[in-house]
Every structure is written in structure tokens, then in C-alpha cells.
N, C-alpha and C. Protein backbone atom coordinates (compact mmCIF):
# COMPACT_ATOMS: atom_id res chain seq x y z
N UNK A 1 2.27 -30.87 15.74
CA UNK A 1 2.53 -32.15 15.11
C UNK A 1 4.02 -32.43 15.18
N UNK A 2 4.65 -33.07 15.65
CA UNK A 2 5.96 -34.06 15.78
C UNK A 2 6.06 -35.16 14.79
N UNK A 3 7.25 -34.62 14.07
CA UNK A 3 7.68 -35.25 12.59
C UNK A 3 8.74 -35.89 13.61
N UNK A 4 9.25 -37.09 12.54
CA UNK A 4 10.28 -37.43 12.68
C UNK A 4 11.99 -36.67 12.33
N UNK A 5 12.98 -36.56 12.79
CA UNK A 5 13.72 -35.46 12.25
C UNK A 5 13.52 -35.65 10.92
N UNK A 6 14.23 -34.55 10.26
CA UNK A 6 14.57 -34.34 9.25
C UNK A 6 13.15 -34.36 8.15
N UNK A 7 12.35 -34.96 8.59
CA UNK A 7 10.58 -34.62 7.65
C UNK A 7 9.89 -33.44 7.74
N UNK A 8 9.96 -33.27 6.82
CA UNK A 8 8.58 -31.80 6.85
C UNK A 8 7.54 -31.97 6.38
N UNK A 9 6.30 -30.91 6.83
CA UNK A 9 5.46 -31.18 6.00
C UNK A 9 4.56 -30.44 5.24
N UNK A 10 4.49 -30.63 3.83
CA UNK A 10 4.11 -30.09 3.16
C UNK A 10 2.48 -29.45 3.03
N UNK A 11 1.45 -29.95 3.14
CA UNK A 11 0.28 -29.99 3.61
C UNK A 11 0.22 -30.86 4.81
N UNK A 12 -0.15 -29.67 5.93
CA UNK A 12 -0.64 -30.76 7.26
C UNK A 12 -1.85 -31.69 6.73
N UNK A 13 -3.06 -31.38 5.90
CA UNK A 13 -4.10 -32.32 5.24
C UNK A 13 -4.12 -32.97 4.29
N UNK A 14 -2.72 -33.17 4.25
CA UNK A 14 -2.92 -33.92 3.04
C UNK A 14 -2.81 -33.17 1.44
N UNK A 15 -3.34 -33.17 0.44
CA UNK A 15 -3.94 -32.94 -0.66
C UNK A 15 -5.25 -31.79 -0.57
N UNK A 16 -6.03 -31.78 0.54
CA UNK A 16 -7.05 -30.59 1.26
C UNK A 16 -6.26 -29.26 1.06
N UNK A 17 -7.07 -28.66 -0.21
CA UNK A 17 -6.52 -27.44 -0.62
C UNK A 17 -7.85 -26.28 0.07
N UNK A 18 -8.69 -26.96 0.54
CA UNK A 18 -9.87 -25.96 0.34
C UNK A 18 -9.83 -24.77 1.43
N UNK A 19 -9.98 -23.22 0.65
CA UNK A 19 -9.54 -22.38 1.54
C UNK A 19 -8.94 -21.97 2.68
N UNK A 20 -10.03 -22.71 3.91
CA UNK A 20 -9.39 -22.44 5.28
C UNK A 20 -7.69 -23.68 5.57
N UNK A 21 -7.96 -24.55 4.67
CA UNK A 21 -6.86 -25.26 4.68
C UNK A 21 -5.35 -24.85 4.12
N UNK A 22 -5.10 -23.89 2.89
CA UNK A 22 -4.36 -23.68 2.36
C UNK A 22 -3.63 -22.31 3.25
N UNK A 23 -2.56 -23.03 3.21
CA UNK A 23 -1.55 -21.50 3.53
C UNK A 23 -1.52 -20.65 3.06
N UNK A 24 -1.62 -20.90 1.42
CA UNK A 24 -1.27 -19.46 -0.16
C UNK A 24 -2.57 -18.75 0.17
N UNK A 25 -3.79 -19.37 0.61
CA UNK A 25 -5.13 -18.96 0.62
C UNK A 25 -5.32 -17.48 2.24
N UNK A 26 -4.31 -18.56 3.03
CA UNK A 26 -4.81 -17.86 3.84
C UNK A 26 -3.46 -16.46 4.54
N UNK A 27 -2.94 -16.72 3.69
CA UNK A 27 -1.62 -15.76 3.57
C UNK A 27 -2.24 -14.31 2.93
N UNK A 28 -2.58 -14.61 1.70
CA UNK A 28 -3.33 -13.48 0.55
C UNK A 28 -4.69 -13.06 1.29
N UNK A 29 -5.47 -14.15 1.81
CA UNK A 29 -6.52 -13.34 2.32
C UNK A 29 -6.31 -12.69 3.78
N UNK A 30 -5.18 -13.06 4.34
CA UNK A 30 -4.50 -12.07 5.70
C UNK A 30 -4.21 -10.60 5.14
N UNK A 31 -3.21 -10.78 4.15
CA UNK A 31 -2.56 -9.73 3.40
C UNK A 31 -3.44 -8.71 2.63
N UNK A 32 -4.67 -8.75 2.32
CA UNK A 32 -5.62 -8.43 1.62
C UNK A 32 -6.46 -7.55 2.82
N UNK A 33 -6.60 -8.02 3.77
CA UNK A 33 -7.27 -7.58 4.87
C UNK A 33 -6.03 -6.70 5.83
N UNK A 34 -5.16 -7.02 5.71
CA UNK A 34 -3.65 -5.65 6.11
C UNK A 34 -4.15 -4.85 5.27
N UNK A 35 -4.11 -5.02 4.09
CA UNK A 35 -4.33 -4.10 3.10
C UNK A 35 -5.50 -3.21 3.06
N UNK A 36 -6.44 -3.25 3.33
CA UNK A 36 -7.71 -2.79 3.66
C UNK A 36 -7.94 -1.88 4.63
N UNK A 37 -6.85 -2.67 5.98
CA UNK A 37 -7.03 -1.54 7.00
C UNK A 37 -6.06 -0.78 6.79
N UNK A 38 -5.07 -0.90 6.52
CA UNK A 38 -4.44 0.15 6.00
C UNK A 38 -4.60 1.10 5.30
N UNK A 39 -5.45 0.99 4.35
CA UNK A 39 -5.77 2.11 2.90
C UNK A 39 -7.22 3.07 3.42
N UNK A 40 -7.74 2.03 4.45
CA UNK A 40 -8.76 2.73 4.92
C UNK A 40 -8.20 3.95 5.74
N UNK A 41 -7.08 3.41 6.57
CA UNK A 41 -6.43 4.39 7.78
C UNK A 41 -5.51 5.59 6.73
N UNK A 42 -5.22 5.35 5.83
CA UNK A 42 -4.16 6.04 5.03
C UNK A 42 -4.86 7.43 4.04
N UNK A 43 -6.46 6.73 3.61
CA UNK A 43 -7.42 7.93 3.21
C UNK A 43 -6.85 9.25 4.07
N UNK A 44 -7.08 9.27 4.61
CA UNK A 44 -6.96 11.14 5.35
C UNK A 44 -5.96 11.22 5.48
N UNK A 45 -4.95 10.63 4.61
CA UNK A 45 -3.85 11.22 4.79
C UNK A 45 -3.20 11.58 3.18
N UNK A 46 -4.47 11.43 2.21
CA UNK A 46 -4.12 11.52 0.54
C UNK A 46 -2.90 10.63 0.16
N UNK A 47 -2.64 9.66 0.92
CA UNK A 47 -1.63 7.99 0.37
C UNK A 47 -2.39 6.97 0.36
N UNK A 48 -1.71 6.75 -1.21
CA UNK A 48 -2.46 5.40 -1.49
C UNK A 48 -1.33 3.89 -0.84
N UNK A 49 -1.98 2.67 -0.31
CA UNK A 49 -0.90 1.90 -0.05
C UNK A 49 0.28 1.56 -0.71
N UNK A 50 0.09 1.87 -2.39
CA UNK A 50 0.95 1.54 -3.17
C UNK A 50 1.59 2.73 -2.68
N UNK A 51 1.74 3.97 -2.74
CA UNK A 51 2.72 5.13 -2.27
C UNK A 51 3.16 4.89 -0.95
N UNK A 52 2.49 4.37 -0.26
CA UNK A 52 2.88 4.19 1.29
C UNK A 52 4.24 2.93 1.22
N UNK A 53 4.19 1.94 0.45
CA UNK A 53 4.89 0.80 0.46
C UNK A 53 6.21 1.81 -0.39
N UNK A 54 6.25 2.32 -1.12
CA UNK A 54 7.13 3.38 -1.79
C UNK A 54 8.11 4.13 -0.88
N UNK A 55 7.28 4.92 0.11
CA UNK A 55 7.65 5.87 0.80
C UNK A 55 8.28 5.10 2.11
N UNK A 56 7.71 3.92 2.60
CA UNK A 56 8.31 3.39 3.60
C UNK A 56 9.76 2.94 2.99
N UNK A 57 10.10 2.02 1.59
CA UNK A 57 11.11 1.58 1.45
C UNK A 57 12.35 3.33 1.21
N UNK A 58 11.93 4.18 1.10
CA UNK A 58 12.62 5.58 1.04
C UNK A 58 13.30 6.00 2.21
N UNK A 59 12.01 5.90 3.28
CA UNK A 59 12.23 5.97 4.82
C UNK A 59 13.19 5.50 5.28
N UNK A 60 13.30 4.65 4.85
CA UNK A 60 14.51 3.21 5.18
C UNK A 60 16.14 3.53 4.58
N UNK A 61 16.00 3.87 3.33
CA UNK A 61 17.13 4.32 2.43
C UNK A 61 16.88 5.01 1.11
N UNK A 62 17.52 6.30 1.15
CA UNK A 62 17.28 6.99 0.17
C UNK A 62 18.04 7.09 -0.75
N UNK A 63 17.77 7.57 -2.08
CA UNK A 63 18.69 7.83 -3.29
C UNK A 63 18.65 6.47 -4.10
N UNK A 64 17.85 5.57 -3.79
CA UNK A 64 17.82 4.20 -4.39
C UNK A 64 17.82 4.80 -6.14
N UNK A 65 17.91 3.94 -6.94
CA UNK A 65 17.23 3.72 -8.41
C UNK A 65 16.11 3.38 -7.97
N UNK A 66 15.68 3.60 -9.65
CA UNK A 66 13.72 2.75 -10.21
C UNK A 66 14.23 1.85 -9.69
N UNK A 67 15.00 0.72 -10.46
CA UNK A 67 14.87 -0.35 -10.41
C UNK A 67 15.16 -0.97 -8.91
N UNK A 68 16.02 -0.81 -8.35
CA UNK A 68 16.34 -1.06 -6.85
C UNK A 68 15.03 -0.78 -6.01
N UNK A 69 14.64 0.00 -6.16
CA UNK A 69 13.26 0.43 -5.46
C UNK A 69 11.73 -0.56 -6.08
N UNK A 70 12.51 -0.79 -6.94
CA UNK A 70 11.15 -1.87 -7.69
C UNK A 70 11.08 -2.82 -7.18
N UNK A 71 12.42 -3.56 -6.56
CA UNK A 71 12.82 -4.56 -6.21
C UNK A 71 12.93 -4.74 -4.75
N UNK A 72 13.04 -3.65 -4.43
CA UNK A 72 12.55 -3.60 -2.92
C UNK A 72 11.23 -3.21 -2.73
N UNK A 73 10.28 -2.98 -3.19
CA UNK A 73 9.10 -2.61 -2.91
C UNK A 73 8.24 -4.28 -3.28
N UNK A 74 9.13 -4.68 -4.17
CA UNK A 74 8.35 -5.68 -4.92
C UNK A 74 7.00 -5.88 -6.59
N UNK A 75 7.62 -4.50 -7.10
CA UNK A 75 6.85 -4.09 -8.29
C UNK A 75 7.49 -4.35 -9.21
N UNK A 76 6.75 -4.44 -10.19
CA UNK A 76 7.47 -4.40 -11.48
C UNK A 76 8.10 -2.85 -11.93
N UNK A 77 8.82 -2.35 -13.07
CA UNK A 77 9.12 -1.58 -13.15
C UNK A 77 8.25 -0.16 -13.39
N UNK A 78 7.05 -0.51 -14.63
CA UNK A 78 6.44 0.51 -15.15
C UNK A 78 5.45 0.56 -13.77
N UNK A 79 5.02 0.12 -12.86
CA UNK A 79 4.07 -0.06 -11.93
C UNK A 79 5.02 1.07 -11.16
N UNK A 80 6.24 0.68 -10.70
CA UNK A 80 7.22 1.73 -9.98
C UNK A 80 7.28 3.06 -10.65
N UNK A 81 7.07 3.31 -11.87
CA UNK A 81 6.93 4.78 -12.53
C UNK A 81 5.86 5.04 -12.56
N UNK A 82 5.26 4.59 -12.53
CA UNK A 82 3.26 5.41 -12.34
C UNK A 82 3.35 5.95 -10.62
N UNK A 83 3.71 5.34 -10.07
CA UNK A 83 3.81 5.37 -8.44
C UNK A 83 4.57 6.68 -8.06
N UNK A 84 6.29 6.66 -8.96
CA UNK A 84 7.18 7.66 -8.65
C UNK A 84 6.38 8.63 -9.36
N UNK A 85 5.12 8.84 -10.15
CA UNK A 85 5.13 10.11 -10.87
C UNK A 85 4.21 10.81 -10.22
N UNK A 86 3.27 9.98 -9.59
CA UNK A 86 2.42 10.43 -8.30
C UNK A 86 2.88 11.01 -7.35
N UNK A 87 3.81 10.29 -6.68
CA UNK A 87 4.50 10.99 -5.63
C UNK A 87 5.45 11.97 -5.89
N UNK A 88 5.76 12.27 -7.01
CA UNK A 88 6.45 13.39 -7.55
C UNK A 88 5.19 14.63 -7.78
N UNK A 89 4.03 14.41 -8.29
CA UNK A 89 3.00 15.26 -8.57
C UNK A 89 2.99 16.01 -7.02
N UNK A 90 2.94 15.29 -6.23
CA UNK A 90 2.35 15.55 -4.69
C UNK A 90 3.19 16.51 -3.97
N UNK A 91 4.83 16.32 -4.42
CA UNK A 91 5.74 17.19 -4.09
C UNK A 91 6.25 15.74 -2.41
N UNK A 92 6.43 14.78 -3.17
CA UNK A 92 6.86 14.00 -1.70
C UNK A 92 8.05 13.30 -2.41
N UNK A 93 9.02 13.30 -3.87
CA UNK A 93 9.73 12.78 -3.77
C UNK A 93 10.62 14.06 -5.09
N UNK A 94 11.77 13.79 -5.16
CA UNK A 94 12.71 14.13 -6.34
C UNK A 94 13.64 12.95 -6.94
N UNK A 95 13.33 13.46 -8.42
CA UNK A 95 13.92 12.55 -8.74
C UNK A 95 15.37 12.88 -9.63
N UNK A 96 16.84 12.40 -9.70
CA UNK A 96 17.85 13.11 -9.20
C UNK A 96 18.61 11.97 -10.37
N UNK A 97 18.87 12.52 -11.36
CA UNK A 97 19.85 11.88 -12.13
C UNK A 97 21.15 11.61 -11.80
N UNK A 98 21.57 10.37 -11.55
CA UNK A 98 22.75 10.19 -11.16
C UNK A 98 24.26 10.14 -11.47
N UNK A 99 25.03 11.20 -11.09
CA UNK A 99 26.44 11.73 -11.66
C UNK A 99 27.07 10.84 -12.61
N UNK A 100 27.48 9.40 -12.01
CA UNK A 100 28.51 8.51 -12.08
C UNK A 100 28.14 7.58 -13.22
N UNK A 101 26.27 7.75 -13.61
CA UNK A 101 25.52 6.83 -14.11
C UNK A 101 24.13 7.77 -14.83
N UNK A 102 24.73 8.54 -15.86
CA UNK A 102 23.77 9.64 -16.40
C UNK A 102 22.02 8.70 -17.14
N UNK A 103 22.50 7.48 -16.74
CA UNK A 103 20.81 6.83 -17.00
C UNK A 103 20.32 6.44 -15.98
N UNK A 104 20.85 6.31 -15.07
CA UNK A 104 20.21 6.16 -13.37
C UNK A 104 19.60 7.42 -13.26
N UNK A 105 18.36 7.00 -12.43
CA UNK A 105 17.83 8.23 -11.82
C UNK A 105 17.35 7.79 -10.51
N UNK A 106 17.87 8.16 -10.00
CA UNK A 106 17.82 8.13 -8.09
C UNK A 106 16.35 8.65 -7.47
N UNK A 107 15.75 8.84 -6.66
CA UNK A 107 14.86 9.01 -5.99
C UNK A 107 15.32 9.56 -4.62
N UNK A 108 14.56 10.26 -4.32
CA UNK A 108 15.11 11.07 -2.96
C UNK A 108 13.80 11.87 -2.52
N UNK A 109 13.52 11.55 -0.91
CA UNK A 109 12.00 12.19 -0.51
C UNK A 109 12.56 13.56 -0.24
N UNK A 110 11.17 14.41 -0.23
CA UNK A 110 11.12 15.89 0.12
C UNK A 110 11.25 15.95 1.60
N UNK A 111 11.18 17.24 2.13
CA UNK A 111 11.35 17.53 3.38
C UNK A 111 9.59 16.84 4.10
N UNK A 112 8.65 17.56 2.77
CA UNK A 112 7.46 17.25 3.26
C UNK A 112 7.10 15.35 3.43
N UNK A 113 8.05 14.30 2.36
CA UNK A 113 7.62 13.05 2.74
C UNK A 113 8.21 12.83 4.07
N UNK A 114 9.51 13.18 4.16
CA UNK A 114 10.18 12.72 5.84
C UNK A 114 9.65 13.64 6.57
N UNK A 115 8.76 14.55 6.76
CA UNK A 115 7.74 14.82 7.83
C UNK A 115 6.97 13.38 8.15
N UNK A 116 6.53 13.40 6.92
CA UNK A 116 5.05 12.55 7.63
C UNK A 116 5.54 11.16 7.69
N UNK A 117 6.73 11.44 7.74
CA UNK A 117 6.67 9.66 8.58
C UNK A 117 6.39 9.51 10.17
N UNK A 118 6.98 10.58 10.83
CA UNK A 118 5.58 10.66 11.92
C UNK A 118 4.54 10.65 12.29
N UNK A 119 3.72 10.93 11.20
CA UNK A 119 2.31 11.16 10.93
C UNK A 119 2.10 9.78 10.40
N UNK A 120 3.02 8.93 9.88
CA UNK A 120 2.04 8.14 8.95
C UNK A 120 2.73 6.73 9.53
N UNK A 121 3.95 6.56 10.04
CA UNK A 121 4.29 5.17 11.09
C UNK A 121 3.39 4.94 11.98
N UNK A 122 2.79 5.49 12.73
CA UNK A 122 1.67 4.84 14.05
C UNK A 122 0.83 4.61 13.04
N UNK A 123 0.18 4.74 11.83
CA UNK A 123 -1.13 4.20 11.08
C UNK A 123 -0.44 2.73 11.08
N UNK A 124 0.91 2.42 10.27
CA UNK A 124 1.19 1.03 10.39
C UNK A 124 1.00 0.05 11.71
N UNK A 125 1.58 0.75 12.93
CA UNK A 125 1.94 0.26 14.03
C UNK A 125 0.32 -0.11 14.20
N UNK A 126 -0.71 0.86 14.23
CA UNK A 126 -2.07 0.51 14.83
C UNK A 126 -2.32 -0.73 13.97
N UNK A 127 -2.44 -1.07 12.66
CA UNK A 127 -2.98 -1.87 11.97
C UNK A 127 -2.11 -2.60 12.23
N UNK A 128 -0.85 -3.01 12.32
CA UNK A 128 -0.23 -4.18 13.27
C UNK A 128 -0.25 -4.68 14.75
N UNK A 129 -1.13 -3.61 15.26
CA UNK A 129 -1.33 -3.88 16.76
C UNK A 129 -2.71 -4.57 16.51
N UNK A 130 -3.89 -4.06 15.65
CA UNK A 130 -4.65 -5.00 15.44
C UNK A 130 -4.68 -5.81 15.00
N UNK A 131 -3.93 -6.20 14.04
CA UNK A 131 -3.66 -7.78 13.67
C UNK A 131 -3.05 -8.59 14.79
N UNK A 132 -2.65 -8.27 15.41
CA UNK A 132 -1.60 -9.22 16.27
C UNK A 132 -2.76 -9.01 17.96
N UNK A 133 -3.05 -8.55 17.86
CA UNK A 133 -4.13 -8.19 19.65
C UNK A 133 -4.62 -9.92 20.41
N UNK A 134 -4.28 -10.11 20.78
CA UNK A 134 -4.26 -11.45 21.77
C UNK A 134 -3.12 -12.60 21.42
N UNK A 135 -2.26 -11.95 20.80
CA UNK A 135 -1.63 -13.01 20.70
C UNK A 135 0.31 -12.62 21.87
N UNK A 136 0.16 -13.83 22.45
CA UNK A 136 1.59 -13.12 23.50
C UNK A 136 3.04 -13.21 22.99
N UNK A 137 3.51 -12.24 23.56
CA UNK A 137 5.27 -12.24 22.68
C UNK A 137 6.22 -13.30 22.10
N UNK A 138 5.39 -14.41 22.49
CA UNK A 138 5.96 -15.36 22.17
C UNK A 138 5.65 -15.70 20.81
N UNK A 139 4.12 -15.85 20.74
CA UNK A 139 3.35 -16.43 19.49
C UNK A 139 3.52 -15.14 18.44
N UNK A 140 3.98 -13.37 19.34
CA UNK A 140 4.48 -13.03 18.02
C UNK A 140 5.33 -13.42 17.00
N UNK A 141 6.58 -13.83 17.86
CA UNK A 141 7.82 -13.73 17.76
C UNK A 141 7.49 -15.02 16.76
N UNK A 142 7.00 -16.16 17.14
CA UNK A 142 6.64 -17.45 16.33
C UNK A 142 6.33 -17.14 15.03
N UNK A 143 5.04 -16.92 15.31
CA UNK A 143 4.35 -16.10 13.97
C UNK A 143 5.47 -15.13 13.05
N UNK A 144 6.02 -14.48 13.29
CA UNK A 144 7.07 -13.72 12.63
C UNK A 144 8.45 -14.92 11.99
N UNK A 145 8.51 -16.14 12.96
CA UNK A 145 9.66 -16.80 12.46
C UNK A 145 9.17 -17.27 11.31
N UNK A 146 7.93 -17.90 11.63
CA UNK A 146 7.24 -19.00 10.79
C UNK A 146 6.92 -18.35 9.21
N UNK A 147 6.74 -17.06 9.35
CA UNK A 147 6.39 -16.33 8.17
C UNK A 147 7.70 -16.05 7.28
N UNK A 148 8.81 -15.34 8.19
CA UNK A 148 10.15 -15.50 7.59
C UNK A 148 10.31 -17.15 6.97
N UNK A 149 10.69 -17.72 7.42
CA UNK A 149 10.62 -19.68 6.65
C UNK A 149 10.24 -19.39 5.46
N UNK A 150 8.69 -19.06 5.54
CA UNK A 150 8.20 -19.23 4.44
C UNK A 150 8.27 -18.49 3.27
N UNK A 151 8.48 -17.20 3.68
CA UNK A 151 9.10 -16.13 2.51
C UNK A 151 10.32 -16.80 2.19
N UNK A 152 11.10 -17.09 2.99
CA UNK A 152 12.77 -16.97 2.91
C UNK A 152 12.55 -19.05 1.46
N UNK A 153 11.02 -19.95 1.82
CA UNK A 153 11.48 -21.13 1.29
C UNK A 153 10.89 -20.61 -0.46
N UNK A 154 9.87 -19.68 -0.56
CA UNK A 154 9.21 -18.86 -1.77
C UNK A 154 10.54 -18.20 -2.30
N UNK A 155 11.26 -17.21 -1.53
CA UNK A 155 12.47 -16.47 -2.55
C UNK A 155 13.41 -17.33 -2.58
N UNK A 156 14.05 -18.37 -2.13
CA UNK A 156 14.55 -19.60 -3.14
C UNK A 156 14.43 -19.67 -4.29
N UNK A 157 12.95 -20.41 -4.14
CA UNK A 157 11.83 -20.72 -5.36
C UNK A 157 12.45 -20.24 -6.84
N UNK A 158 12.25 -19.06 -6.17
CA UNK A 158 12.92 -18.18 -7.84
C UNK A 158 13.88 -17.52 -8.02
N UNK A 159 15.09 -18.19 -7.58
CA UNK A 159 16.06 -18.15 -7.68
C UNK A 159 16.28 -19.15 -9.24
């Protein structure tokens, strides 16, 4: 569809909220179905997605806080301590009171969580190779802009 500059548009239908029409609808029920194959693929490996979304933001950077890690994972706080106490039970994280800041408590994975990020990155990659399977580098790359937009016009929002 070709707007005139500077117009956007808010509903391509108009006011037509009904399921297959809505973006919020069909965002959550994409995300819901990531979610699914994922937790299915993640069983045999004793991680739940909520630990997996944990352990990936760790992967990435360690020694975070609760709260930093809440906020990068996207949880609330007490949701982030049920999670860290699991993965502490399991022997996949420590948790490390911080020198400078004796009420911080840092987070830091075991030897055994940064193993299995070998073991447990290709589960992501497969369930992103199936989501994405006919579509060409281009319409990834699209699809990826178009989704950034829309996160990036939502975290505005609540600002």
C-alpha cells in the first residue's frame, strides 16, 4: 500500500480488529507458538523457557543484578526470583553479592550453564529456522525491520 509521504497507517482495515486482522493478535499468537516449539525442544534438556530466556540474557552478559536482568529479560521482579532460585537449585547460576553495593546481588552462570549453551543455541536456531523456512533474505531482513518499528513504536509507548 503507497501512502502519501509522511501518512501512516494505523489499521490497514480500518477499525477490523478481528483476529486474523489485528497485529497485537497476531504477534502473541506468533509468539505463543515460538513458545511452544521451543519448550517442547527444551524438555530434554530439564529448561523451562522462562530459564532459557534467563540464561540466554547471562550468555550475553554476566554479573548483571535482579533487577537489570528483570529488565532485560522482561519480568517483573519476584517472577525474576522464582526463576533465579531454580536455576540456582540446578547448580546453573551463582549468586554473588556485590562489593561496592552490599544490597546488589549479581548473578553469574556456572561452568555447567556456559556449557550448554552449545547444547542449547541450535534448539533456538532450529525453531527460528522453522519459523522463518520459505521466506528469502530479503523478506527476513524485512520481517526483522518491520518487527524492530514496532517494538522500538510500543517501548516509546511507555516511556
Amino acid at each position: 500500500m503507497n501512502l502519501p509521504q509522511g501518512q501512516t497507517v494505523n489499521n490497514a482495515d480500518g477499525n477490523d480488529l478481528r483476529p486474523e486482522k489485528s497485529a497485537g493478535y497476531l504477534v502473541r499468537d506468533t509468539h505463543l507458538l515460538f513458545a511452544k516449539a521451543l519448550r517442547t525442544r527444551l524438555q530434554s534438556h530439564q529448561i523451562t523457557p522462562g530459564q532459557w530466556y534467563f540464561l540466554r540474557a547471562l550468555w550475553n552478559e554476566e554479573g548483571l543484578s535482579q533487577r537489570e536482568l528483570s529488565r532485560r529479560v522482561g519480568t517483573t521482579e519476584p517472577t525474576t526470583v522464582s526463576a533465579l532460585r531454580l536455576l540456582s537449585r540446578s547448580g546453573m547460576i551463582e549468586r554473588i553479592r556485590n562489593p561496592k553495593d552490599r544490597r546488589t546481588i549479581n548473578i553469574f552462570l556456572t561452568d555447567k550453564a556456559r556449557d550448554m549453551k552449545c547444547e542449547l543455541m541450535p534448539v533456538a536456531i532450529e525453531v527460528n529456522d522453522i519459523a522463518t523456512a520459505g521466506l528469502s533474505a530479503g523478506e527476513f531482513l524485512q520481517l526483522r525491520e518491520l518487527l524492530q518499528k514496532v517494538r522500538d513504536n510500543l517501548d516509546t509507548e511507555e516511556d
